[in-house]
Protein backbone atom coordinates (compact mmCIF):
# COMPACT_ATOMS: atom_id res chain seq x y z
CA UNK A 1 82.22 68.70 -78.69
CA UNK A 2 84.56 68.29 -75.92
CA UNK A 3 86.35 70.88 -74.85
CA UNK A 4 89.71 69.04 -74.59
CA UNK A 5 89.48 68.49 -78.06
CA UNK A 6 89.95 73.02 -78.90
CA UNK A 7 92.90 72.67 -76.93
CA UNK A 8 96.31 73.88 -79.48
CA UNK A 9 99.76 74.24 -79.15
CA UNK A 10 101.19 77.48 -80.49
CA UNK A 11 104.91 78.31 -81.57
CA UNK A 12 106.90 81.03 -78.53
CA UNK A 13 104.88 84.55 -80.39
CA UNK A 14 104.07 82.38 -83.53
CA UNK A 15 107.72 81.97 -84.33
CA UNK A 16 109.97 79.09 -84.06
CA UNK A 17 113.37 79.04 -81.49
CA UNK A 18 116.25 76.76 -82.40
CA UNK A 19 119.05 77.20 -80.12
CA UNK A 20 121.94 75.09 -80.33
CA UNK A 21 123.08 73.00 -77.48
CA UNK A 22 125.73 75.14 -76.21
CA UNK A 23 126.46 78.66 -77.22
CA UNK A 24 128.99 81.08 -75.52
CA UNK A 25 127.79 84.30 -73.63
CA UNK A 26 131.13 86.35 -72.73
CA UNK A 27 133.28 83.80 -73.33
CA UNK A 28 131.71 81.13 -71.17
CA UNK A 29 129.60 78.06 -72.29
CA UNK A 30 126.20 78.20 -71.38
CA UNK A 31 123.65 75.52 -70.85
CA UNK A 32 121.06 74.47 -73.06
CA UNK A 33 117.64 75.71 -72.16
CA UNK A 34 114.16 73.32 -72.28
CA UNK A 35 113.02 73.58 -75.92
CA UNK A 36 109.98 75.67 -76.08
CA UNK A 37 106.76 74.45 -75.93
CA UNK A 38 105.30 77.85 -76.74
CA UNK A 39 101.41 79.09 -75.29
CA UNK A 40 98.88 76.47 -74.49
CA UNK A 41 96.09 78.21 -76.70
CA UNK A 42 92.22 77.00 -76.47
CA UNK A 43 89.77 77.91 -79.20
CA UNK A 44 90.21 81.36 -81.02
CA UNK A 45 88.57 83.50 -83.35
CA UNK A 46 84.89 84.65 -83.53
CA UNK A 47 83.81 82.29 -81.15
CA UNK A 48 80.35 81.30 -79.49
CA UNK A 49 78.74 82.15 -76.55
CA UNK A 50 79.46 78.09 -75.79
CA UNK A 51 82.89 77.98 -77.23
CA UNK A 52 83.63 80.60 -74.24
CA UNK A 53 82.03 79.14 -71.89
CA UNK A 54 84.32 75.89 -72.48
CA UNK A 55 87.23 77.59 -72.70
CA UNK A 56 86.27 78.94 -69.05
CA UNK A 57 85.72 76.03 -68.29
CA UNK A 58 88.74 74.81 -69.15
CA UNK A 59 90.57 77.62 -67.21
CA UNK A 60 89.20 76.34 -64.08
CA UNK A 61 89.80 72.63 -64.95
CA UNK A 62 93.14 73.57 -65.50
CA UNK A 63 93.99 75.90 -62.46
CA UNK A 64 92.15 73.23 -59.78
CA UNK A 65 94.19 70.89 -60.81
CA UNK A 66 97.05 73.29 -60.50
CA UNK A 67 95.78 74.52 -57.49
CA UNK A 68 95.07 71.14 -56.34
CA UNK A 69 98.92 70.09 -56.80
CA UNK A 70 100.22 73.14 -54.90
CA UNK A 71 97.59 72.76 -51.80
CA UNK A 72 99.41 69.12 -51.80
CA UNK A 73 103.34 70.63 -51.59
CA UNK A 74 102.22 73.24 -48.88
CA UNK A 75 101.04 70.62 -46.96
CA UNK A 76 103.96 68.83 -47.38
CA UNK A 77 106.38 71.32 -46.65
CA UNK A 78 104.10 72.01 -43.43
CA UNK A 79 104.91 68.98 -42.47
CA UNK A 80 108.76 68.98 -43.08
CA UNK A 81 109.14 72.44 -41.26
CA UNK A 82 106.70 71.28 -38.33
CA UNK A 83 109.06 68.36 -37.77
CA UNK A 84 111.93 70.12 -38.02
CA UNK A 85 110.96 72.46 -35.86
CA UNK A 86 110.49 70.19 -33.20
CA UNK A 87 113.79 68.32 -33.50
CA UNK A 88 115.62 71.86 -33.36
CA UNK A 89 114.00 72.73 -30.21
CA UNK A 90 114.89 69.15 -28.74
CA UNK A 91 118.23 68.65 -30.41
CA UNK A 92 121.46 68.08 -28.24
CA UNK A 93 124.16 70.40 -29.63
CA UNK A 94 126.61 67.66 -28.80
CA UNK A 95 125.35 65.56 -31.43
CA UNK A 96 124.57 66.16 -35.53
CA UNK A 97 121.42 65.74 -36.69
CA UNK A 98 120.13 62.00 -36.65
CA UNK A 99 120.69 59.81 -39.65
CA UNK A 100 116.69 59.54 -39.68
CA UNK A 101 115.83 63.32 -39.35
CA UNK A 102 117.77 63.48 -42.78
CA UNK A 103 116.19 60.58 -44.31
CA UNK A 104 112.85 62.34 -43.62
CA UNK A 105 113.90 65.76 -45.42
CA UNK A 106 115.02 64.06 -48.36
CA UNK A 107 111.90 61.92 -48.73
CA UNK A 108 109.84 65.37 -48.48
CA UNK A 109 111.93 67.29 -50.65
CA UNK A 110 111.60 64.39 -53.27
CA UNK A 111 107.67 64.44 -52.57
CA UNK A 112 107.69 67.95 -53.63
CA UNK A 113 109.18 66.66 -57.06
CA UNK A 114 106.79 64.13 -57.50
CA UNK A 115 103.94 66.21 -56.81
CA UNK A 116 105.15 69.23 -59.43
CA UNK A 117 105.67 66.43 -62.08
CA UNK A 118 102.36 64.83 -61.65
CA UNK A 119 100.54 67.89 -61.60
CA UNK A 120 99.25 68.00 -65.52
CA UNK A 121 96.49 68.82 -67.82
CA UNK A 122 95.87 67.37 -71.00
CA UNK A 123 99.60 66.34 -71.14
CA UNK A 124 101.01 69.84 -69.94
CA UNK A 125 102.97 70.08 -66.85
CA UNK A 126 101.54 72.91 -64.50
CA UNK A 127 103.71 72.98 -61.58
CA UNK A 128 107.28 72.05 -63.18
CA UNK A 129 108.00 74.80 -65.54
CA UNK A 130 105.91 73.72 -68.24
CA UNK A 131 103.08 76.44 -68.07
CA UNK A 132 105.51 79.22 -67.18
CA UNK A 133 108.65 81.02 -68.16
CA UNK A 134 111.67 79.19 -68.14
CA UNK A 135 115.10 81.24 -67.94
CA UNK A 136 119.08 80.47 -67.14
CA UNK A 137 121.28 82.74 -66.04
CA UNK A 138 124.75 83.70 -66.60
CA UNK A 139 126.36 85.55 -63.30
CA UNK A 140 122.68 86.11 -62.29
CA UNK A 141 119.73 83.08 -60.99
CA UNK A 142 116.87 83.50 -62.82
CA UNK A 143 114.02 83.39 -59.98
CA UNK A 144 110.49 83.63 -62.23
CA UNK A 145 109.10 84.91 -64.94
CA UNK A 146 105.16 86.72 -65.80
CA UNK A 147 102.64 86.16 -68.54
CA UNK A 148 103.80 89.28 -70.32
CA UNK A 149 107.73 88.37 -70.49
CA UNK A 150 108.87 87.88 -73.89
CA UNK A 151 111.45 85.09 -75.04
CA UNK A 152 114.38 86.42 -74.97
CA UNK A 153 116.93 86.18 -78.32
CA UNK A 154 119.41 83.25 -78.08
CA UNK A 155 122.50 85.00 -76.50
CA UNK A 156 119.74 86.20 -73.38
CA UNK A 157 118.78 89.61 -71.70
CA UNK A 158 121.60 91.67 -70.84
CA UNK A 159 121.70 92.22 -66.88
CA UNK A 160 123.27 95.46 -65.97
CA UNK A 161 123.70 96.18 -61.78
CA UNK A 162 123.93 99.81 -61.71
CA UNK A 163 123.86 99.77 -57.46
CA UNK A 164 124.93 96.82 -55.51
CA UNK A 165 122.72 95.78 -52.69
CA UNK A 166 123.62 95.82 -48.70
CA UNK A 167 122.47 94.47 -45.61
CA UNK A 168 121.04 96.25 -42.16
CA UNK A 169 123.58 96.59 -39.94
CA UNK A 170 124.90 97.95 -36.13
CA UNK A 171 128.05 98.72 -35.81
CA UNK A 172 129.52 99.60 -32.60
CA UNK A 173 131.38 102.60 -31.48
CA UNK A 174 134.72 101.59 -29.88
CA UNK A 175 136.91 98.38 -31.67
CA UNK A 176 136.90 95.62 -29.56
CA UNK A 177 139.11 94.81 -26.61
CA UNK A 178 139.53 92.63 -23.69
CA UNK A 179 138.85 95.88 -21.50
CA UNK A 180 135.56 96.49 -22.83
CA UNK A 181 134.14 92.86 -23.19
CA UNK A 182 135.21 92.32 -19.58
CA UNK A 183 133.14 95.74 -18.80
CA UNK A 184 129.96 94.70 -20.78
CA UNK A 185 127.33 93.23 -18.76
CA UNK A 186 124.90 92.78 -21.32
CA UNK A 187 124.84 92.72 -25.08
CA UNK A 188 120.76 92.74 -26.25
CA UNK A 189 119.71 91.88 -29.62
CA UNK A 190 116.16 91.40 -31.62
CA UNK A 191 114.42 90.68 -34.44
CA UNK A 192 111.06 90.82 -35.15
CA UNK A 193 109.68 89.00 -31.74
CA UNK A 194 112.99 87.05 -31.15
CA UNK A 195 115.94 88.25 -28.80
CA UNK A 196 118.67 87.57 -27.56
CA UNK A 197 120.34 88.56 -24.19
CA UNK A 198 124.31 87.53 -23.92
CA UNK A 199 126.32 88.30 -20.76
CA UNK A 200 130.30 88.14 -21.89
CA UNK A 201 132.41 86.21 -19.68
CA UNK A 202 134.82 87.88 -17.13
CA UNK A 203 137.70 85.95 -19.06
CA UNK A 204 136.40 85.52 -23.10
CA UNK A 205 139.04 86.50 -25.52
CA UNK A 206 137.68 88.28 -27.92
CA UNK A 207 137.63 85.53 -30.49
CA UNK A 208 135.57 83.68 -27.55
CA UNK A 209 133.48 86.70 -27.29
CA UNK A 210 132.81 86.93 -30.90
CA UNK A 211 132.28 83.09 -31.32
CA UNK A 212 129.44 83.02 -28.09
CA UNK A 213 127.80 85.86 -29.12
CA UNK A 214 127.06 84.33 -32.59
CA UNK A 215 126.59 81.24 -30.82
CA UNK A 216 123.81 82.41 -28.34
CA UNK A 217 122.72 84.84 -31.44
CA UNK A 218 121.95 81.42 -33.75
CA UNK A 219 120.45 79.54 -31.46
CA UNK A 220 118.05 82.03 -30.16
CA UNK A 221 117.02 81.72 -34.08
CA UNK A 222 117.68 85.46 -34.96
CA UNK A 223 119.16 85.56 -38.66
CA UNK A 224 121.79 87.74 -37.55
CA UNK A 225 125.82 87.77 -37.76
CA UNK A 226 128.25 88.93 -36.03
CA UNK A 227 131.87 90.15 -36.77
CA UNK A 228 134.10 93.25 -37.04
CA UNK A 229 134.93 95.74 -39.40
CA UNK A 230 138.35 97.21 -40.67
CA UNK A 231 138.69 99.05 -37.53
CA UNK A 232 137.91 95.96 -35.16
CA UNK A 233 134.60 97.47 -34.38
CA UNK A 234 131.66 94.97 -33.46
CA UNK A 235 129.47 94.99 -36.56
CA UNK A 236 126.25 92.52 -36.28
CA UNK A 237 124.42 92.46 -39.64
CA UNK A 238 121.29 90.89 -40.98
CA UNK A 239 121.79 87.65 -43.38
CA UNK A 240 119.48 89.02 -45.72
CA UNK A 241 120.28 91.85 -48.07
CA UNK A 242 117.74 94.86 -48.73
CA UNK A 243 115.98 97.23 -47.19
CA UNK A 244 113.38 95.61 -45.50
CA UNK A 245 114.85 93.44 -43.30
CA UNK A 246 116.00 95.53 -39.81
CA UNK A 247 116.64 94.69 -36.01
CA UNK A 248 117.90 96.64 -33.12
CA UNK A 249 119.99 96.11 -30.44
CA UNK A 250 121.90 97.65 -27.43
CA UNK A 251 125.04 97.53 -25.37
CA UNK A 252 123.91 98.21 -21.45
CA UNK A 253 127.24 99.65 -19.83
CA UNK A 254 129.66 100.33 -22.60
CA UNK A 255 129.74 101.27 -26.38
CA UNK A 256 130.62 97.82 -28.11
CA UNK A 257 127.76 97.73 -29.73
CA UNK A 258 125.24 100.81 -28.75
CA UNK A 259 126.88 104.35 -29.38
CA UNK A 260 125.45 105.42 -26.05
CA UNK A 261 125.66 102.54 -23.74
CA UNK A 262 122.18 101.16 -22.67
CA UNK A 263 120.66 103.31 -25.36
CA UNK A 264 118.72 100.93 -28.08
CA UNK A 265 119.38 100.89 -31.78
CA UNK A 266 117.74 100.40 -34.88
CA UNK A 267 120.05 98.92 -37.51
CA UNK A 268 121.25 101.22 -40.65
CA UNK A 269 119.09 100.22 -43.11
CA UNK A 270 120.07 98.10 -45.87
CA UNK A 271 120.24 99.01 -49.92
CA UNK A 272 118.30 97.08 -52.51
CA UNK A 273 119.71 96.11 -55.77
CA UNK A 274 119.38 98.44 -58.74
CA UNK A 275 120.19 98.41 -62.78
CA UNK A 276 118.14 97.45 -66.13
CA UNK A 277 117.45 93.86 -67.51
CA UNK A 278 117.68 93.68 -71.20
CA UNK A 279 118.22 97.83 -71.31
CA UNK A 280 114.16 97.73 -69.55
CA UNK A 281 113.91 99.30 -66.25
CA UNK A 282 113.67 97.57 -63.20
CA UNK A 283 113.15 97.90 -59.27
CA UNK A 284 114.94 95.55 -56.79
CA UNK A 285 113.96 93.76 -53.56
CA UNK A 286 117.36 92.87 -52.04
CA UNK A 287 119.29 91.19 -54.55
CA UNK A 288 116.40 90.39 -56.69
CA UNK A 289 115.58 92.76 -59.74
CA UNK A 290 112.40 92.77 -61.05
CA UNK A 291 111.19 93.89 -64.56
CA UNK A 292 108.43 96.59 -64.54
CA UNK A 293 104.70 95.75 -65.35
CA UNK A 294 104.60 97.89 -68.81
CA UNK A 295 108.29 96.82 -69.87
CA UNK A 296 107.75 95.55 -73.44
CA UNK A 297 110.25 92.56 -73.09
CA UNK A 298 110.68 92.42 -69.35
CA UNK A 299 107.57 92.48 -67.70
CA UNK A 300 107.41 90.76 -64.29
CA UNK A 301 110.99 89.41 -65.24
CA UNK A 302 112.73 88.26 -62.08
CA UNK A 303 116.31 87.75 -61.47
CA UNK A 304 118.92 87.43 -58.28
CA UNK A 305 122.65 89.06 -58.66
CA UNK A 306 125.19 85.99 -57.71
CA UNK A 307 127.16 88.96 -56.71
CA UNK A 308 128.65 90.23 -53.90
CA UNK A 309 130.12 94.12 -52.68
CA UNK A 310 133.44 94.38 -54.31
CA UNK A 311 133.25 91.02 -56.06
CA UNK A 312 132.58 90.56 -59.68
CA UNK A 313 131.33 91.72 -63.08
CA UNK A 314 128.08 93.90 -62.45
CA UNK A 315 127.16 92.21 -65.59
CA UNK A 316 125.30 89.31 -66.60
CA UNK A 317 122.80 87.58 -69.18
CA UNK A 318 119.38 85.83 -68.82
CA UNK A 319 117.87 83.34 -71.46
CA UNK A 320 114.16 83.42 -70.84
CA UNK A 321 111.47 81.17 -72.71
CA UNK A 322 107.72 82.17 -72.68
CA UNK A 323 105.94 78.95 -72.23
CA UNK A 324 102.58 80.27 -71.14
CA UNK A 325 98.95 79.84 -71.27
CA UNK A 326 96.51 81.83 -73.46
CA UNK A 327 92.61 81.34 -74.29
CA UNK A 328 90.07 83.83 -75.32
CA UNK A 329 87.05 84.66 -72.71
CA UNK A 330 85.19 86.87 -74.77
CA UNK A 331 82.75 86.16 -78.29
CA UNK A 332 85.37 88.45 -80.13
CA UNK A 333 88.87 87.61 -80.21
CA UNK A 334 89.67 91.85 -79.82
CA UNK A 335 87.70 92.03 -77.02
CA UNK A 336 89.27 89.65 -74.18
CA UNK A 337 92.33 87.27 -74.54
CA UNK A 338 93.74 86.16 -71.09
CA UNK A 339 97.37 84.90 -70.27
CA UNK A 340 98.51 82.76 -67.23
CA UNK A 341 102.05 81.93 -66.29
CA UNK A 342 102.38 79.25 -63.45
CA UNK A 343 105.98 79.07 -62.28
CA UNK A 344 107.69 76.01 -61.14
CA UNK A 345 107.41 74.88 -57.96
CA UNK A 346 110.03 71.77 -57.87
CA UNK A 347 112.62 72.27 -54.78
CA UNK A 348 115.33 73.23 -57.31
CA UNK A 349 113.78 76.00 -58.13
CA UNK A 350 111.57 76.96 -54.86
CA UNK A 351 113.77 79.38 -52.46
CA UNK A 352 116.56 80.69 -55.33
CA UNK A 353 115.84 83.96 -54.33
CA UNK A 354 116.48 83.24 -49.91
CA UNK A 355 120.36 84.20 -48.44
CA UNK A 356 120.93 81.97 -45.34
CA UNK A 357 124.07 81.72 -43.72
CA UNK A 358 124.87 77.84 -44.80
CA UNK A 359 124.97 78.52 -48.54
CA UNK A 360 121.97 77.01 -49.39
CA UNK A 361 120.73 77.70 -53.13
CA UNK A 362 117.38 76.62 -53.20
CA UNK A 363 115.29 73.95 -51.52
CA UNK A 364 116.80 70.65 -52.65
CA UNK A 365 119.94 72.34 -51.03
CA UNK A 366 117.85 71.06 -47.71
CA UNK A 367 118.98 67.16 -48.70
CA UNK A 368 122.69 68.04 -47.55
CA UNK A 369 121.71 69.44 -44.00
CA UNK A 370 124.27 67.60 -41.98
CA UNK A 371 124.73 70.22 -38.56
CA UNK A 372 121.66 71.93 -36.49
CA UNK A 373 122.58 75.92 -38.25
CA UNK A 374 122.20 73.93 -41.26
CA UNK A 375 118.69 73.17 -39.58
CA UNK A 376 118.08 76.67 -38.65
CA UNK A 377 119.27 77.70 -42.14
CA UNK A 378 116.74 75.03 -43.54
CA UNK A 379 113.74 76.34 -41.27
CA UNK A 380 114.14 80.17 -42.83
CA UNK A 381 114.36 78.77 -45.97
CA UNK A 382 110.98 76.98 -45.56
CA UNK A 383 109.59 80.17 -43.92
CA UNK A 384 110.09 81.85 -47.03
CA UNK A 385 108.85 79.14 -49.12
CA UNK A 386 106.08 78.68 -47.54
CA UNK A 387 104.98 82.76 -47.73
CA UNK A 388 105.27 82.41 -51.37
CA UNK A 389 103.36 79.18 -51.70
CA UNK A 390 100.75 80.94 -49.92
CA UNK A 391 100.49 83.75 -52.09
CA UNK A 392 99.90 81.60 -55.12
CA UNK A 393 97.33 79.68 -53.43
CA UNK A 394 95.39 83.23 -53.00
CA UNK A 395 95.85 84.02 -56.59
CA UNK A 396 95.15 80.67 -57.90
CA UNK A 397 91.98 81.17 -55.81
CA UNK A 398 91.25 84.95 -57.05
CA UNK A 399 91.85 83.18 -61.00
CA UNK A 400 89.12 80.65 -60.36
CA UNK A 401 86.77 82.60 -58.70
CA UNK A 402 87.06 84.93 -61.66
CA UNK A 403 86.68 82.76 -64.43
CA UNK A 404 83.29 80.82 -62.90
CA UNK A 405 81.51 84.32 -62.35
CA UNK A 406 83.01 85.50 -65.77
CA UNK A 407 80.70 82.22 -67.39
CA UNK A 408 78.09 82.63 -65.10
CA UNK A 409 77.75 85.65 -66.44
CA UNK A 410 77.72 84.67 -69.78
CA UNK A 411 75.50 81.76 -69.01
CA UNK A 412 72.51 83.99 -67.41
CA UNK A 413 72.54 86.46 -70.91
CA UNK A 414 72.20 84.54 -73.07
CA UNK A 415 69.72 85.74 -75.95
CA UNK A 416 66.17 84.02 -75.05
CA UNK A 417 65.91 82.81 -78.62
CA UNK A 418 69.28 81.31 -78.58
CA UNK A 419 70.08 77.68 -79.02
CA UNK A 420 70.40 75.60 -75.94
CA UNK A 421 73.61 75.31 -75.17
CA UNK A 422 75.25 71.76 -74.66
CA UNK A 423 75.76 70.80 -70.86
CA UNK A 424 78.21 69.13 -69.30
CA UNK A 425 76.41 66.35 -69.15
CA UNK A 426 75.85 66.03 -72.73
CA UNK A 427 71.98 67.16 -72.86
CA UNK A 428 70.14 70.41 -74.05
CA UNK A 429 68.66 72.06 -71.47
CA UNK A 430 67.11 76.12 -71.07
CA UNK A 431 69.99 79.06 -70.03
CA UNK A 432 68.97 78.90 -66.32
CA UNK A 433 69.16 75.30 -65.92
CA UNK A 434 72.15 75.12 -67.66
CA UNK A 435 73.78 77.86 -65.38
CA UNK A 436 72.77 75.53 -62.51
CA UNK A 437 74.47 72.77 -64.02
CA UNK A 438 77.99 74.57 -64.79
CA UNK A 439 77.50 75.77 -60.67
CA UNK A 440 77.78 72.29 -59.90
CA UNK A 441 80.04 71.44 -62.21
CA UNK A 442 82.65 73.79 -60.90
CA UNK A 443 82.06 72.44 -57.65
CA UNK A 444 83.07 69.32 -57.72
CA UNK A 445 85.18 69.26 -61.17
CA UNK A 446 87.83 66.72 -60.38
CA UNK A 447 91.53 67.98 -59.58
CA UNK A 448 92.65 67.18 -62.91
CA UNK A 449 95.96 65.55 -61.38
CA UNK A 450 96.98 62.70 -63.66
């Protein structure tokens, strides 16, 4: 029997969803979701000691190929951010980006596409939504979903932002005047291993000030802004909102910026979000709330706040659909069922969760890059694609190397009387030899990229 063949689609938790095309959260139309697809299920019930090995098998079939597809957008987004890279550090600020450098973006960024779309087993999409949770937001951006987040009901999980969150910031200690600005010798800023050193000019303004000190700050690539507060004091805060993200800086002979001049600052550190998402607790990462592991509906449930300070409803809703994998890796079905959720990695989605300072939403925001802090922008954006992308590749990794020594395992005990179990190469052979023959087969089991 081939294994393909015990593959099953299951209704969303063995229940049908029909939701209409539009409906109206609040007031305000909403879109109309992907229908579900509901769990990819393998064989079930009181199965063999074979039946589980093939559905292991299957799990690794299915996450190399996954794997496979996401090994192929890393290196493709390598590629994009090494090249743009390059062309910031050459670029001529007199001129926009060339016609071609765009070109070349948009033909990654639509590589990325292809790739998620193409990556599929047995007719199920892995890396565009498919295997995962799918979710729209209203007044929130869904981000991702995990393999324990329920569907939500039709009108979506109530969002409720209890705290708003806040960026790192310095603020100086005197508002800003010609007097001072002609008195500074030296405004110093850094983050992480970049700096920035700006000298004012004996004659800025202090609209020039302001403008080449942003100026000098950007192109140094520190994500960094600069302005004044309500009592024109110099205030330079991070782009990103939460409480990890910090820098320091200093003023050398007066207090624009450093309370004691030439005395170095760490910023005040920012706030992370905080509130509930469908009445379920949750913890927040800058303007990103995240469901807790044991929530019953929630778990792993992860949402941005298209808020800002001051601006707003602290409200929102999230429709979320559970389209999952499941298969049992154990003889009895009460003993070990497994669920996977992949989450999609096309460049609408990829980055939803990344602030930069040019507006951009997620990565196919990168197509309209038309000036070089749109490039910088683009290049952080990347950066934080790319850490994510890696961590996926690390748990893709952890899944497969689980699942082969999980049917090794099962492979070396079985009962000496036993039946010979069926190879994958279609002939009976002893336990051991089998064993070898799965070992190889796991080795060089084709990507399963269609």
């Amino acid at each position: 029997m081939n294994g393909l063949d015990t593959i099953r689609e299951a209704k969303v938790e063995g229940q049908s969803i029909h939701w209409p095309r539009q409906g109206l959260i609040d007031g305000k139309t909403i879109a109309r979701l992907p229908r579900p697809g509901g769990w990819m299920k393998f064989e079930e019930g009181q199965l063999s000691r074979d039946q589980v090995v093939k559905n292991l098998e299957l799990a690794v079939s299915l996450l190399q190929a996954a794997s496979a597809g996401l090994c192929q957008i890393d290196a493709t987004l390598t590629d994009l951010s090494k090249v743009m890279d390059d062309r910031w550090a050459h670029r001529d600020e007199h001129e926009t980006p060339p016609q071609e450098l765009r070109r070349y973006i948009a033909q990654k960024i639509e590589s990325v596409d292809q790739i998620a779309k193409q990556a599929r087993f047995h007719g199920r999409g892995l890396l565009d939504g498919q295997s995962g949770v799918v979710g729209n937001g209203e007044g929130v951006i869904f981000v991702r979903g995990g393999p324990n987040t329920a569907s939500s009901p039709p009108q979506g999980y109530e969002i409720v932002v209890s705290a708003t969150p806040t960026r790192s910031a310095i603020t100086g200690g005197v508002p800003v005047h010609e007097n001072w600005i002609w008195a500074e010798r030296e405004i110093f800023l850094a983050e992480g291993e970049r700096f920035v050193r700006y000298a004012p000019h004996r004659d800025d303004s202090v609209a020039d000030f302001l403008g080449n000190l942003q100026q000098a700050v950007s192109s140094s690539g520190l994500d960094l802004e600069v302005g004044m507060d309500r009592e024109r004091r110099l205030i330079v805060r991070h782009t990103q909102y939460g409480s990890q993200c910090k820098f320091k800086g200093s003023s050398l002979t007066t207090p624009l910026l450093s309370k004691r001049p030439g005395k170095l600052e760490w910023s005040r550190k920012g706030k992370d979000i905080q509130g509930t998402i469908g009445g379920e607790p949750a913890f927040g990462i800058g303007r990103m709330l995240v469901g807790y592991l044991d929530n019953p509906n929630t778990s792993e449930l992860a949402i941005c706040w298209d808020g800002y300070p001051g601006v707003g409803a602290r409200r929102g809703h999230c429709q979320v659909i559970q389209n999952g994998i499941a298969f049992q890796d154990a003889e009895d079905i009460d003993r070990g069922h497994t669920r996977l959720c992949l989450p999609p990695f096309h460049s609408g989605q990829l980055g939803r969760w990344v602030d930069v300072r040019s507006g951009f939403t997620a990565l196919a925001d990168l197509m309209k890059i038309e000036t070089w802090p749109e490039v910088l922008d683009g290049l952080y954006l990347l950066l934080s694609v790319s850490g994510e992308i890696d961590e996926w590749k690390d748990r893709f990794n952890a899944w497969i190397e689980r699942f082969q020594n999980r049917a090794m395992v099962y492979l070396r005990h079985a009962p000496m009387d036993a039946a010979p179990l069926r190879g994958g190469l279609g002939e009976s052979q002893p336990t051991e030899d089998m064993a070898n023959v799965f070992r190889r087969f796991i080795q060089v089991a084709p990507a399963g990229v269609e």
